[in-house]
Protein backbone atom coordinates (compact mmCIF):
# COMPACT_ATOMS: atom_id res chain seq x y z
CA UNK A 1 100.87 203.05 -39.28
CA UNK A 2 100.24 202.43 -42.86
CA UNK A 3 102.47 203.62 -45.67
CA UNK A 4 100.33 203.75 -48.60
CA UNK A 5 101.78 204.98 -51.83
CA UNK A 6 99.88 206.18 -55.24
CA UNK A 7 101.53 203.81 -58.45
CA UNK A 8 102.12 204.69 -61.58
CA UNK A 9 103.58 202.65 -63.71
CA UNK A 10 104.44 202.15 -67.79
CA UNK A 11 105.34 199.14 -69.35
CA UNK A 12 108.23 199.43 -71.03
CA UNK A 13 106.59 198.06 -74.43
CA UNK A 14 104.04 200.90 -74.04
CA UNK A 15 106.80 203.96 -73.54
CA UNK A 16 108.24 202.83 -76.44
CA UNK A 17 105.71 202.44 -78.88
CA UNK A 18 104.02 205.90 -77.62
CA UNK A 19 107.41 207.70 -78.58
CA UNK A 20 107.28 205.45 -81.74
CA UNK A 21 104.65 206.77 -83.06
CA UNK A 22 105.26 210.63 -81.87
CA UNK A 23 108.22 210.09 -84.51
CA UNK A 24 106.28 208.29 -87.13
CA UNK A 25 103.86 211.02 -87.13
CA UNK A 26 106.61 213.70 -87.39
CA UNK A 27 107.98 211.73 -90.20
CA UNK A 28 104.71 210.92 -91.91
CA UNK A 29 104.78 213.49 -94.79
CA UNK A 30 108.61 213.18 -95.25
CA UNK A 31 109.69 212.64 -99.12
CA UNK A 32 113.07 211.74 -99.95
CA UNK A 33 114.14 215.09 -101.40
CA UNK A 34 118.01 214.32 -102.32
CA UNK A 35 119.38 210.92 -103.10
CA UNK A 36 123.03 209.16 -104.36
CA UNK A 37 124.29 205.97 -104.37
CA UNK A 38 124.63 205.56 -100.96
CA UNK A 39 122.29 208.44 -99.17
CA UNK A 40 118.74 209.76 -98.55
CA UNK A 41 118.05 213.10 -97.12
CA UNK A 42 114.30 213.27 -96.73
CA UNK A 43 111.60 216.47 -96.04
CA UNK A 44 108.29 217.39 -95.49
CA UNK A 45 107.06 219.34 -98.69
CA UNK A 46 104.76 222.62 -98.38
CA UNK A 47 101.79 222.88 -100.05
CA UNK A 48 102.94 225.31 -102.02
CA UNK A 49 105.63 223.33 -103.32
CA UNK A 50 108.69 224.46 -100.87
CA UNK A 51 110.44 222.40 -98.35
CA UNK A 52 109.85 222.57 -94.14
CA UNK A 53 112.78 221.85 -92.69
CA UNK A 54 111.77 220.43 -89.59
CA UNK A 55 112.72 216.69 -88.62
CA UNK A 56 114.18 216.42 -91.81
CA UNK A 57 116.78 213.68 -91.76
CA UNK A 58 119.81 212.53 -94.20
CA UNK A 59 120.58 208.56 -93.83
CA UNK A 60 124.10 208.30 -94.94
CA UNK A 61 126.19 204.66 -95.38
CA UNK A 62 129.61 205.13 -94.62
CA UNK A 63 132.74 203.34 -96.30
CA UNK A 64 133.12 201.02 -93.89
CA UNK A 65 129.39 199.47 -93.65
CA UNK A 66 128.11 201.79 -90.82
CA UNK A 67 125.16 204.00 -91.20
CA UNK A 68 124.92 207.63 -90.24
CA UNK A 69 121.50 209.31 -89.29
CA UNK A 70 121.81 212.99 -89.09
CA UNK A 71 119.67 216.49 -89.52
CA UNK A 72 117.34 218.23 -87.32
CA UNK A 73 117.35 215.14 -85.35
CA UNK A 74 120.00 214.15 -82.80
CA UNK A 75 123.09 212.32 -85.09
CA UNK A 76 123.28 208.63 -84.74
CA UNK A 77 125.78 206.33 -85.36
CA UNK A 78 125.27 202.97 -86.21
CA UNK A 79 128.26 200.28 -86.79
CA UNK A 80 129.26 197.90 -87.86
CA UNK A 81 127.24 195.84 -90.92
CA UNK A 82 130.81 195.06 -92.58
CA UNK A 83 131.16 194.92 -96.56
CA UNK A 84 128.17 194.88 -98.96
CA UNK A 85 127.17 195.17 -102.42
CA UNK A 86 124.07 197.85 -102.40
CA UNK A 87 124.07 200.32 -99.53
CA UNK A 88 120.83 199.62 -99.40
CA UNK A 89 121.53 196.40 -97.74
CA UNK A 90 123.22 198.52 -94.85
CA UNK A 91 119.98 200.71 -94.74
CA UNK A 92 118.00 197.78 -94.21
CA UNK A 93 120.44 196.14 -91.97
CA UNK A 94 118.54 198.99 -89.25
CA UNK A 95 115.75 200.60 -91.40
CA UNK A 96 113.63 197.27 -91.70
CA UNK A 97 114.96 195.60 -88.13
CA UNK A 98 112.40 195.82 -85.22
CA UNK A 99 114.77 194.40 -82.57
CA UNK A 100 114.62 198.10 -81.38
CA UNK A 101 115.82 196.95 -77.78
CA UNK A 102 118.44 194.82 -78.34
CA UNK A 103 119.60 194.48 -81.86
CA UNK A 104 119.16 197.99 -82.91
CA UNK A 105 120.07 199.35 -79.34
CA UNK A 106 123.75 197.40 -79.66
CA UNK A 107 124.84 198.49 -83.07
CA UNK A 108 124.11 202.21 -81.69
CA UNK A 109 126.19 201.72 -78.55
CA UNK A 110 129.17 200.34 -80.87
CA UNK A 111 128.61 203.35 -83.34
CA UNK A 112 128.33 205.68 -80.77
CA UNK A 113 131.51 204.02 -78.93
CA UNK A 114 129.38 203.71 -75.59
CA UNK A 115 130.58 201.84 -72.92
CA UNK A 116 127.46 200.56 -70.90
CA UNK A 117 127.75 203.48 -68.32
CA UNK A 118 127.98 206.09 -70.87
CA UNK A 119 124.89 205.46 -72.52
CA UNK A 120 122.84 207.42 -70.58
CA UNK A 121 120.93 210.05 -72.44
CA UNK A 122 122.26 208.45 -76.19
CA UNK A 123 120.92 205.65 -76.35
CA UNK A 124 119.07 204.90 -73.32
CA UNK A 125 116.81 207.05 -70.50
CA UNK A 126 115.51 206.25 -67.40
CA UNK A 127 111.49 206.81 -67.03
CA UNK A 128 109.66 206.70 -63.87
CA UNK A 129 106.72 204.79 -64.76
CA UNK A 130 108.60 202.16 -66.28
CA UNK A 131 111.27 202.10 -63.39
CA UNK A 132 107.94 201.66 -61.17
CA UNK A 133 106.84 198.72 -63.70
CA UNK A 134 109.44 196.75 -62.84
CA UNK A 135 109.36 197.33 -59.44
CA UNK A 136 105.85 196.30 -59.05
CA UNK A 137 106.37 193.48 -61.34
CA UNK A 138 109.56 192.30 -58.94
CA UNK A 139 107.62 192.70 -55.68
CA UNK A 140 104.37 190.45 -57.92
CA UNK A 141 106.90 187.92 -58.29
CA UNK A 142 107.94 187.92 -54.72
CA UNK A 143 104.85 187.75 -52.95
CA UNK A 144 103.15 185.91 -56.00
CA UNK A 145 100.22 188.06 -57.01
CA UNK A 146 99.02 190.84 -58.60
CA UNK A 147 98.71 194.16 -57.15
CA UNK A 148 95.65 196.41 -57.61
CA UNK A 149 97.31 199.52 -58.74
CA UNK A 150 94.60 201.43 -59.68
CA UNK A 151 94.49 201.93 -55.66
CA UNK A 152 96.83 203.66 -53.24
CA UNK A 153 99.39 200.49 -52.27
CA UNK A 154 99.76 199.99 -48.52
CA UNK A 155 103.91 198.97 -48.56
CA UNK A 156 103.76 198.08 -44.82
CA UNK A 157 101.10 194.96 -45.62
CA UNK A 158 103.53 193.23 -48.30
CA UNK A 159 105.86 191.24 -47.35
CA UNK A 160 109.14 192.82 -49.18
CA UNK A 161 112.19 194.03 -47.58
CA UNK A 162 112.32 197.72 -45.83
CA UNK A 163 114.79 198.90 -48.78
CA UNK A 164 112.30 198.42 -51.29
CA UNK A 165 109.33 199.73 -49.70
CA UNK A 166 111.52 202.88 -48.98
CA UNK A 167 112.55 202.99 -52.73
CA UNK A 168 109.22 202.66 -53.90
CA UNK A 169 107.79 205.04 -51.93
CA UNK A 170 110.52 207.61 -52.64
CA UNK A 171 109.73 207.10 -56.25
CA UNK A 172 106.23 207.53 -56.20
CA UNK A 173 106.38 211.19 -54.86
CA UNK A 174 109.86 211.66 -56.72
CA UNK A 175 111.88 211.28 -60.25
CA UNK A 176 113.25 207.48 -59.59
CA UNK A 177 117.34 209.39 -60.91
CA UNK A 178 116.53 211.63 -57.92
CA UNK A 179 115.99 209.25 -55.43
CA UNK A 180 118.95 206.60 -56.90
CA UNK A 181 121.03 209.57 -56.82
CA UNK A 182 120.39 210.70 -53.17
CA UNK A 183 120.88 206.78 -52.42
CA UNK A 184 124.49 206.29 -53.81
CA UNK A 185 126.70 204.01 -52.45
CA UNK A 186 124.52 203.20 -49.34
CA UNK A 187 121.83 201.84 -51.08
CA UNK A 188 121.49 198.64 -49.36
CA UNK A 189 123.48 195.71 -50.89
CA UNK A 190 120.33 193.78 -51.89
CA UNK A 191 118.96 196.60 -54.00
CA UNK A 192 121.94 196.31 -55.97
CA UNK A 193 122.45 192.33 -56.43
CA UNK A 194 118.29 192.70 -57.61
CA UNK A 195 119.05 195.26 -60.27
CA UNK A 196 117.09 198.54 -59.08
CA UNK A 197 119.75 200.70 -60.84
CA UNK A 198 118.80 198.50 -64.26
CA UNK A 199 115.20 199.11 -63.54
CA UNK A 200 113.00 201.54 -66.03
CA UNK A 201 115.29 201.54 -68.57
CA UNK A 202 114.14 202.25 -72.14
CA UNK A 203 115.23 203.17 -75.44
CA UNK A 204 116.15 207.10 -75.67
CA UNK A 205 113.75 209.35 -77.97
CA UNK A 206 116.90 210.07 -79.53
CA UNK A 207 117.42 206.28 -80.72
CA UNK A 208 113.93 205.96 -81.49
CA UNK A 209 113.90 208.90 -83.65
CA UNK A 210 117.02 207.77 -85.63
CA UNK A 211 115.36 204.54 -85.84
CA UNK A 212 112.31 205.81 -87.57
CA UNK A 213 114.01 208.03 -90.18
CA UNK A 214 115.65 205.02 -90.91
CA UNK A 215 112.22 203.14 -91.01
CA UNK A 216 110.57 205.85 -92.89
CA UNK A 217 113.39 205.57 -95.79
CA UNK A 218 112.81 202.27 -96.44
CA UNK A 219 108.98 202.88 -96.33
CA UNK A 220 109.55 205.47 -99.13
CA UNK A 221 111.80 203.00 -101.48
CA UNK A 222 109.18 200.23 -100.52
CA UNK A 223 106.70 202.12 -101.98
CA UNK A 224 108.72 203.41 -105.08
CA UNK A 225 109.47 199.88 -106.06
CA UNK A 226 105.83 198.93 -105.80
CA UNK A 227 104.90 201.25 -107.77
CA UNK A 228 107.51 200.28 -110.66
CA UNK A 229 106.11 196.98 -110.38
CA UNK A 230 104.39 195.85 -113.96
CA UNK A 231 100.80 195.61 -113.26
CA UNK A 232 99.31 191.99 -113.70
CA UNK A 233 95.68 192.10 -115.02
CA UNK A 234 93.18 189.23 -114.57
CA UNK A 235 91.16 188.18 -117.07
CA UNK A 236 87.33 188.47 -116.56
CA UNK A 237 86.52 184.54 -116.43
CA UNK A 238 82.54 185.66 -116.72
């Protein structure tokens, strides 16, 4: 009796970069309306000259060296860059950092004051196809090749153990929370010295689109400075 099973699975490079650029496009037209000395509150402009109010986004740096994303966006938190000179530097400190997963993802969960099993939701999500990634990519290492997944996946012909091929196939018809739910504590002890419950975890669109605002601030000042920048001509050598 086979058990085949239908795969689909998301790398977690490719989740993140298609919610990456959801937010860039939402933040595309975004000028920064309102500034100080140590904030940016940025909107789209109409063109009739108003404001639209949706995404837009203040980027605040606090006292203390932490920066605060806030709006019609979820609020973010991000601690701690310590003393500087220019709040700028603290905008930069997350605005021009690409370490999205780590780097950026740590300074959130200390802002935030997240211990690692209340970060669920803030700063990070749980996605099927990427929980199913890195399943496939586990049971690739163990039986050391690649898997056709464009093609229903007979679990019975690999050689893997019976709680995997269950968990897999539970997730393939059903949400992977579901299923890790329903298994609670008697999920068998190998599944949890391999790491299924750390499985498919990715950066929440939350994070990502605090990151962004952040990104799409320094963007603007980039550009600003550019533009301030004396023109050098070249002489026509003919």
């Amino acid at each position: 009796m086979s058990n085949l099973v239908k795969i689909n699975r998301l790398t977690r490079d490719d989740h993140t970069a298609k919610h990456q650029a959801r937010a860039r496009k939402d933040f595309a037209q975004h000028e920064i309306r309102h500034r100080d000395h140590r904030s940016w509150t940025c909107f789209r402009r109409h063109k009739d000259g108003g404001w639209d109010s949706t995404f837009w986004f203040e980027a605040v740096v606090l006292y203390g060296g932490t920066l605060l994303v806030n709006g019609d966006i979820d609020l973010m938190h991000f601690a701690y860059y310590g003393k500087y000179q220019d709040p700028q530097e603290v905008l930069r400190w997350m605005g021009a950092n690409r370490d999205l997963g780590y780097y950026v993802h740590q300074k959130a969960c200390i802002g935030m004051t997240l211990s690692p099993t209340a970060e669920e939701h803030v700063v990070t999500t749980l996605d099927d196809g990427v929980w199913m990634d890195d399943a496939i990519g586990h049971i690739e290492d163990r039986i050391e090749r690649k898997l056709d997944t464009s093609k229903e996946i007979d679990l019975d012909l690999l050689a893997i153990p019976d709680w995997l091929k269950e968990l897999v196939s539970d997730a393939s018809t059903t949400s992977i929370a579901e299923v890790l739910a329903q298994a609670g504590d008697s999920i068998h002890s190998d599944a949890w010295e391999t790491g299924v419950f750390e499985w498919g975890r990715v950066p929440s669109t939350r994070l990502i689109y605090a990151h962004e605002a952040l990104r799409r601030v320094v963007q603007l000042l980039d550009e600003e400075r550019k533009a301030q920048e004396p023109k050098v001509e070249v002489a026509n050598a003919g």
